[in-house]
N, C-alpha and C. Protein backbone atom coordinates (compact mmCIF):
# COMPACT_ATOMS: atom_id res chain seq x y z
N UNK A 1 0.83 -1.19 0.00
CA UNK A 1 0.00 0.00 0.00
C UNK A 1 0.87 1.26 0.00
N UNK A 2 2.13 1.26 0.75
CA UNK A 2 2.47 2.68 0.73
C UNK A 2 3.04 2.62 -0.62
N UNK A 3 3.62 1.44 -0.89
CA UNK A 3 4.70 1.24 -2.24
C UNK A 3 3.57 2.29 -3.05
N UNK A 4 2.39 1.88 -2.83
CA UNK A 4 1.96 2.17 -4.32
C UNK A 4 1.44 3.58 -4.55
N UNK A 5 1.04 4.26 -2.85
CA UNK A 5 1.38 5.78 -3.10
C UNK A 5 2.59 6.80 -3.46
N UNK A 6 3.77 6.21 -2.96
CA UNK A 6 4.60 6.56 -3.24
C UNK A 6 4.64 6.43 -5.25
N UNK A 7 4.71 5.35 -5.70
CA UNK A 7 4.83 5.37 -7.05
C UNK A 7 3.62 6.31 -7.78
N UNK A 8 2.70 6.54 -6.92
CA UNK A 8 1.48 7.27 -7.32
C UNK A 8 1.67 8.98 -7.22
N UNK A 9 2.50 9.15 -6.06
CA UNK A 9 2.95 10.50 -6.40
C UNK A 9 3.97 10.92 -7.30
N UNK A 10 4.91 10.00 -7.78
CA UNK A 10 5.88 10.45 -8.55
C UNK A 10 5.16 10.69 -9.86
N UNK A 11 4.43 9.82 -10.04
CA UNK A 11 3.82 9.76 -11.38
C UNK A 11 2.82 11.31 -11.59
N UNK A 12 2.10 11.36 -10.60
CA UNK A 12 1.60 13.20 -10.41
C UNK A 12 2.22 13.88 -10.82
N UNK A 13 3.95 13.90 -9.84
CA UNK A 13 4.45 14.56 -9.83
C UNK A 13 5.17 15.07 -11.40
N UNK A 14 5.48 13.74 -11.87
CA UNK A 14 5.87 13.66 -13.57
C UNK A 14 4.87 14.23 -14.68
N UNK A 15 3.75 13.92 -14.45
CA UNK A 15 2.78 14.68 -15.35
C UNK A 15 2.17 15.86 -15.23
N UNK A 16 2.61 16.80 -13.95
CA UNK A 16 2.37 17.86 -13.59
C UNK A 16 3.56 18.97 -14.59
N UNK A 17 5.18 18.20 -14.01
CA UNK A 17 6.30 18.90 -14.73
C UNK A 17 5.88 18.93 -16.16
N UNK A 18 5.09 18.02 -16.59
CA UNK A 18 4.88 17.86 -18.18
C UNK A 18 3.70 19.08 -18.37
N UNK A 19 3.21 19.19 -17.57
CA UNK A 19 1.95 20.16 -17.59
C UNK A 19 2.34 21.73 -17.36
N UNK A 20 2.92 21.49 -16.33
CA UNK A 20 3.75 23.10 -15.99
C UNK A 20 4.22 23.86 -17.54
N UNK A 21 5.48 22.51 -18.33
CA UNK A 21 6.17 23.06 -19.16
C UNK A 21 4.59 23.69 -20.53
N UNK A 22 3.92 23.00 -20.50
CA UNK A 22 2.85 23.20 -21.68
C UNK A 22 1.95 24.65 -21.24
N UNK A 23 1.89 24.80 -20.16
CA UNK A 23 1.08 26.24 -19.65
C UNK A 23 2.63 26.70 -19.49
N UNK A 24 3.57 27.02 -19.36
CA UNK A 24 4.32 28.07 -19.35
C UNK A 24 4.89 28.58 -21.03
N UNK A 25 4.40 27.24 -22.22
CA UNK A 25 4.73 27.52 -23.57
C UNK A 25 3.07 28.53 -24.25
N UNK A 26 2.29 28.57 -23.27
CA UNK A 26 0.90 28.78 -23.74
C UNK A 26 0.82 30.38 -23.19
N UNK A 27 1.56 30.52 -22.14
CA UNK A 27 1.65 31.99 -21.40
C UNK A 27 2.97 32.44 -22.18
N UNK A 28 3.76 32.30 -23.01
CA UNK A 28 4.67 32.59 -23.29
C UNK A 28 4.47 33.22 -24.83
N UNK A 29 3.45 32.31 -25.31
CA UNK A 29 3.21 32.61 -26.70
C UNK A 29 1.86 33.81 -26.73
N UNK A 30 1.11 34.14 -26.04
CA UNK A 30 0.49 34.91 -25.65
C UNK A 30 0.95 36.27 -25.85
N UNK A 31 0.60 37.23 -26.88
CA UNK A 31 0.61 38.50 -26.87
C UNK A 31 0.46 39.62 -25.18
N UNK A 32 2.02 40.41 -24.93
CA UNK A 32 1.65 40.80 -23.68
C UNK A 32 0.62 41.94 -24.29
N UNK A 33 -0.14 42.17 -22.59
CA UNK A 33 -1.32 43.11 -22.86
C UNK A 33 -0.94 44.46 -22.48
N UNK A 34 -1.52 45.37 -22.74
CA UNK A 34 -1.37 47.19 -22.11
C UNK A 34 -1.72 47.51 -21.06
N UNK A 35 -3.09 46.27 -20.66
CA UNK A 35 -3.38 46.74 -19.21
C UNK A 35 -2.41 46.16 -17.87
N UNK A 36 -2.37 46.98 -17.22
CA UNK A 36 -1.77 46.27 -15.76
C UNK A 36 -1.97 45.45 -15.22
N UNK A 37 -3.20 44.72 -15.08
CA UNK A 37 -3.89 44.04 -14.08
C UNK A 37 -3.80 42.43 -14.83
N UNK A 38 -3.98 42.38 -16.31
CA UNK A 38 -3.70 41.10 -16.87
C UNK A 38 -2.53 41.06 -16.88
N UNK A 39 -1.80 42.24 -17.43
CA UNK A 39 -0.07 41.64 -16.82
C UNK A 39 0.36 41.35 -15.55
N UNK A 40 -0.27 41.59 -14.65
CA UNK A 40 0.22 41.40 -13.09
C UNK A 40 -0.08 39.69 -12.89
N UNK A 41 -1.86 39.44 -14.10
CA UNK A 41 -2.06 38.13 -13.27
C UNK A 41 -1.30 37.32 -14.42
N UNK A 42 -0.51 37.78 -15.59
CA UNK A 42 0.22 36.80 -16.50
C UNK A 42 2.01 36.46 -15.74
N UNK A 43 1.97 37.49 -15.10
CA UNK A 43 2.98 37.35 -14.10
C UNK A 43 3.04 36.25 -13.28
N UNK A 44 2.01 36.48 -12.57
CA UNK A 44 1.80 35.49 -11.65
C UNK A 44 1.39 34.03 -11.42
N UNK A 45 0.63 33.88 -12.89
CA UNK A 45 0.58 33.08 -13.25
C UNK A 45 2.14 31.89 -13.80
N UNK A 46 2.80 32.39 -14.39
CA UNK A 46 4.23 32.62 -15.07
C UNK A 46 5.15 31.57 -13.78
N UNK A 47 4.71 32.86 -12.66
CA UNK A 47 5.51 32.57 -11.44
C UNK A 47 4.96 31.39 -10.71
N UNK A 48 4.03 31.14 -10.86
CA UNK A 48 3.43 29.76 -9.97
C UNK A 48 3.63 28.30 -10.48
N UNK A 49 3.42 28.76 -12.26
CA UNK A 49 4.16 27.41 -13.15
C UNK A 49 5.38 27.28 -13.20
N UNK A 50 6.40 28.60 -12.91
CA UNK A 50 7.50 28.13 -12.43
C UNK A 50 8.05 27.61 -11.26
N UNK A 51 7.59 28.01 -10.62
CA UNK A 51 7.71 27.72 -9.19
C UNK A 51 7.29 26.44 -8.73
N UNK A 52 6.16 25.80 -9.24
CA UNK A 52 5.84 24.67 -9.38
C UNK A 52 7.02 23.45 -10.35
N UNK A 53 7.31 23.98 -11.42
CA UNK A 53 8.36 22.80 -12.31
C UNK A 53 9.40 22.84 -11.58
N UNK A 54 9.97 24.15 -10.52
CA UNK A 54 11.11 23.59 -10.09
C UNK A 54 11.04 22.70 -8.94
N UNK A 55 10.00 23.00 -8.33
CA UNK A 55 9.41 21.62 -7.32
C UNK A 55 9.68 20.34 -7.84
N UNK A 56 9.17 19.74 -9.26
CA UNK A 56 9.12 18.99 -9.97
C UNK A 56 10.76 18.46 -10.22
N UNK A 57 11.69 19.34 -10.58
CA UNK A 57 12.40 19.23 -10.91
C UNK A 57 13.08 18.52 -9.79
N UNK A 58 13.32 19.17 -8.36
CA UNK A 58 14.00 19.32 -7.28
C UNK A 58 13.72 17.58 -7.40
N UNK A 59 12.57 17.48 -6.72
CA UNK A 59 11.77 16.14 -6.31
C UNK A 59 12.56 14.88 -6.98
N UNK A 60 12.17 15.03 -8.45
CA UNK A 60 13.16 13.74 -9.39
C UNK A 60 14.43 13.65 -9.42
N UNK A 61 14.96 15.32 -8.96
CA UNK A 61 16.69 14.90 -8.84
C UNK A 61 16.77 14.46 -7.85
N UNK A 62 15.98 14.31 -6.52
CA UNK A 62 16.19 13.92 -5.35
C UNK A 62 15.64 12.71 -5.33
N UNK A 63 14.83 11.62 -6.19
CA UNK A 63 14.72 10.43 -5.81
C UNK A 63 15.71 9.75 -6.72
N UNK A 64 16.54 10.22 -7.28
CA UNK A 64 17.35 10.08 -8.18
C UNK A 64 18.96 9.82 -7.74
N UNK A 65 19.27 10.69 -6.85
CA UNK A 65 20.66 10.96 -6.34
C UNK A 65 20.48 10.38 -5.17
N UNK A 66 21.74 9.04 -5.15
CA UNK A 66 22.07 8.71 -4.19
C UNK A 66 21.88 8.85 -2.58
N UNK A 67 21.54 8.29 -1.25
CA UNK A 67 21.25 8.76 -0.61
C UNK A 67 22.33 9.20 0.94
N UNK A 68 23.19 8.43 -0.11
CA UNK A 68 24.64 8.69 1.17
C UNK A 68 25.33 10.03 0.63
N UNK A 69 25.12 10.93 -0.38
CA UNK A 69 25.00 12.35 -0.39
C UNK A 69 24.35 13.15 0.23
N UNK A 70 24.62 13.48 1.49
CA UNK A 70 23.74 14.25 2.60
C UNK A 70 23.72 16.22 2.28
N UNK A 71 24.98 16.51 1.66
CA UNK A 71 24.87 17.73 1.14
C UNK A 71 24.16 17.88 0.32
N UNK A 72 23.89 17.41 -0.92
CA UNK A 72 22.52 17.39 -1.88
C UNK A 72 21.45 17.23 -1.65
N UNK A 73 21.42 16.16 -0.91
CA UNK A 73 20.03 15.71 -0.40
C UNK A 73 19.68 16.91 0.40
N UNK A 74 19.97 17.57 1.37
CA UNK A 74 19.44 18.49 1.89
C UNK A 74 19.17 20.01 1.20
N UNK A 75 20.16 20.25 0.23
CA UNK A 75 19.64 21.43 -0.58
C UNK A 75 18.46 20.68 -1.37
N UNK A 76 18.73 19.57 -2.15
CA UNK A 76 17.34 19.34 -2.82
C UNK A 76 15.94 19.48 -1.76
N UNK A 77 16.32 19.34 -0.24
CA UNK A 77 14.77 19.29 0.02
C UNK A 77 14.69 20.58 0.51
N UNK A 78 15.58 21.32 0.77
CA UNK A 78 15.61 23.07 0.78
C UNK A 78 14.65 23.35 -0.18
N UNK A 79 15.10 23.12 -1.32
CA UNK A 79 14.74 24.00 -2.69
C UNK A 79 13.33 22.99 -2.53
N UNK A 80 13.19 21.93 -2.62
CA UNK A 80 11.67 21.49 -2.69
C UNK A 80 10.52 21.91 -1.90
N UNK A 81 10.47 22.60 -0.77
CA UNK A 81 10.10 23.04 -0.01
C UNK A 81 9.78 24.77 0.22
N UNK A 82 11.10 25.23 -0.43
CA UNK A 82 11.11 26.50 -0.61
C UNK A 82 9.97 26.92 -1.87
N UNK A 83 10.31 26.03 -2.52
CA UNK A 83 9.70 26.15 -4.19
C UNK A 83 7.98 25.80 -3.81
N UNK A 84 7.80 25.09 -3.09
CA UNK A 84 6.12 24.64 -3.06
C UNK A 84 5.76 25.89 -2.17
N UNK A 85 6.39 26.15 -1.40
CA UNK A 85 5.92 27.44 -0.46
C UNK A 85 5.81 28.91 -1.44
N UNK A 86 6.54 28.97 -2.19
CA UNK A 86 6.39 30.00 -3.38
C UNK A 86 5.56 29.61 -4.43
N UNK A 87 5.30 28.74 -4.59
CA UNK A 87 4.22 27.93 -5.85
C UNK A 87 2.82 28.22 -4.75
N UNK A 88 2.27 28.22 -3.49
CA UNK A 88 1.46 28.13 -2.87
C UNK A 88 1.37 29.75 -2.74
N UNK A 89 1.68 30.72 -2.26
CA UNK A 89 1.80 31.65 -2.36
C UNK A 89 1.44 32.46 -3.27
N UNK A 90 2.11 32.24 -4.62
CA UNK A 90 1.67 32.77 -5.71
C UNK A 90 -0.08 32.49 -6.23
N UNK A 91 -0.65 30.98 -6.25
CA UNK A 91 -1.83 31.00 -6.11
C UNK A 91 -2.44 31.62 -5.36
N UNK A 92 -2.19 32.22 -4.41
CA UNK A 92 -2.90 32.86 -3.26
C UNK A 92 -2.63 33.74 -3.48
N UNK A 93 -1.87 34.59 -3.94
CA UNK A 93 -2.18 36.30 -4.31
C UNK A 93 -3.02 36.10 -5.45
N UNK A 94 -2.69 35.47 -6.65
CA UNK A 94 -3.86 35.18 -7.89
C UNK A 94 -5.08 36.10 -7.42
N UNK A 95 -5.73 35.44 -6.97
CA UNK A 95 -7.60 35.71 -6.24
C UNK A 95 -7.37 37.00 -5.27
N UNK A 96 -6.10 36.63 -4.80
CA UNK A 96 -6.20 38.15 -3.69
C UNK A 96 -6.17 39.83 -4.39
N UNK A 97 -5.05 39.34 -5.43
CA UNK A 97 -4.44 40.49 -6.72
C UNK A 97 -6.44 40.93 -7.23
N UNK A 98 -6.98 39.92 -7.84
CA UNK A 98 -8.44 39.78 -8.63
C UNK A 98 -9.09 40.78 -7.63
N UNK A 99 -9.33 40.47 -6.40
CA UNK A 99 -10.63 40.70 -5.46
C UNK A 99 -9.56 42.38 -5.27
N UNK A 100 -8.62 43.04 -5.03
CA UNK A 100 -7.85 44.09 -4.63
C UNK A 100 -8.72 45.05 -5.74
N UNK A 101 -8.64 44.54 -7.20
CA UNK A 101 -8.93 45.26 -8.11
C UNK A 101 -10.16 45.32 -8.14
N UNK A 102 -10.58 44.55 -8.26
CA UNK A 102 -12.35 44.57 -7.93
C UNK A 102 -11.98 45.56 -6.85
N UNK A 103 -12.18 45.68 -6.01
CA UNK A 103 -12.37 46.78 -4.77
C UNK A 103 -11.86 48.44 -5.06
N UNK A 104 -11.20 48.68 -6.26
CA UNK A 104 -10.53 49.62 -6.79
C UNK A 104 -11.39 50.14 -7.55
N UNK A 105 -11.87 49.24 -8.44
CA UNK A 105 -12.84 49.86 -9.56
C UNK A 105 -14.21 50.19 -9.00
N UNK A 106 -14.96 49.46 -7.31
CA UNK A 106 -16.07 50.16 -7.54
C UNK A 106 -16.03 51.56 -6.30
């Protein structure tokens, strides 16, 4: 049973990085706009799919690399940790940034 969550998150975790890279080629190809407020949320958006692939990234180099490397291993779970806390964050201004402006305009 755990075996098979464990193999169940990597696999998330693998088709998410695959997902990240396809919304960050879709925000990229996107004409920027004049107004502020869609550039703030193309920003942020930008920043959360990045912030998220390097999670992705961190994660597979770390089930990857050896485990009697204790200096790596611990920056990889630095950065994995750091990176989901900034990937979480950024969703959460998203709606906060939305509702600010709403409150501006009426």
């Amino acid at each position: 049973m755990c075996l098979t969550n464990v193999f169940c998150h990597e696999v998330f975790v693998a088709i998410s990085a695959i997902a990240c890279m396809a919304g960050l080629a879709l925000l990229w190809s996107r004409k920027p706009s004049d107004d502020e407020t869609e550039a703030t949320e193309s920003i942020l958006l930008k920043m959360s799919f990045s912030y998220w692939l390097v999670y992705c990234v961190a994660f597979g180099i770390q089930k990857l690399i050896v485990p009697d490397w204790e200096n790596v291993t611990g920056t990889l779970r630095l950065t994995t940790t750091l990176s989901y806390l900034l990937t979480f964050s950024c969703i959460l201004c998203l709606p906060l940034h939305k509702f600010a402006v709403h409150e501006i305009e009426e």
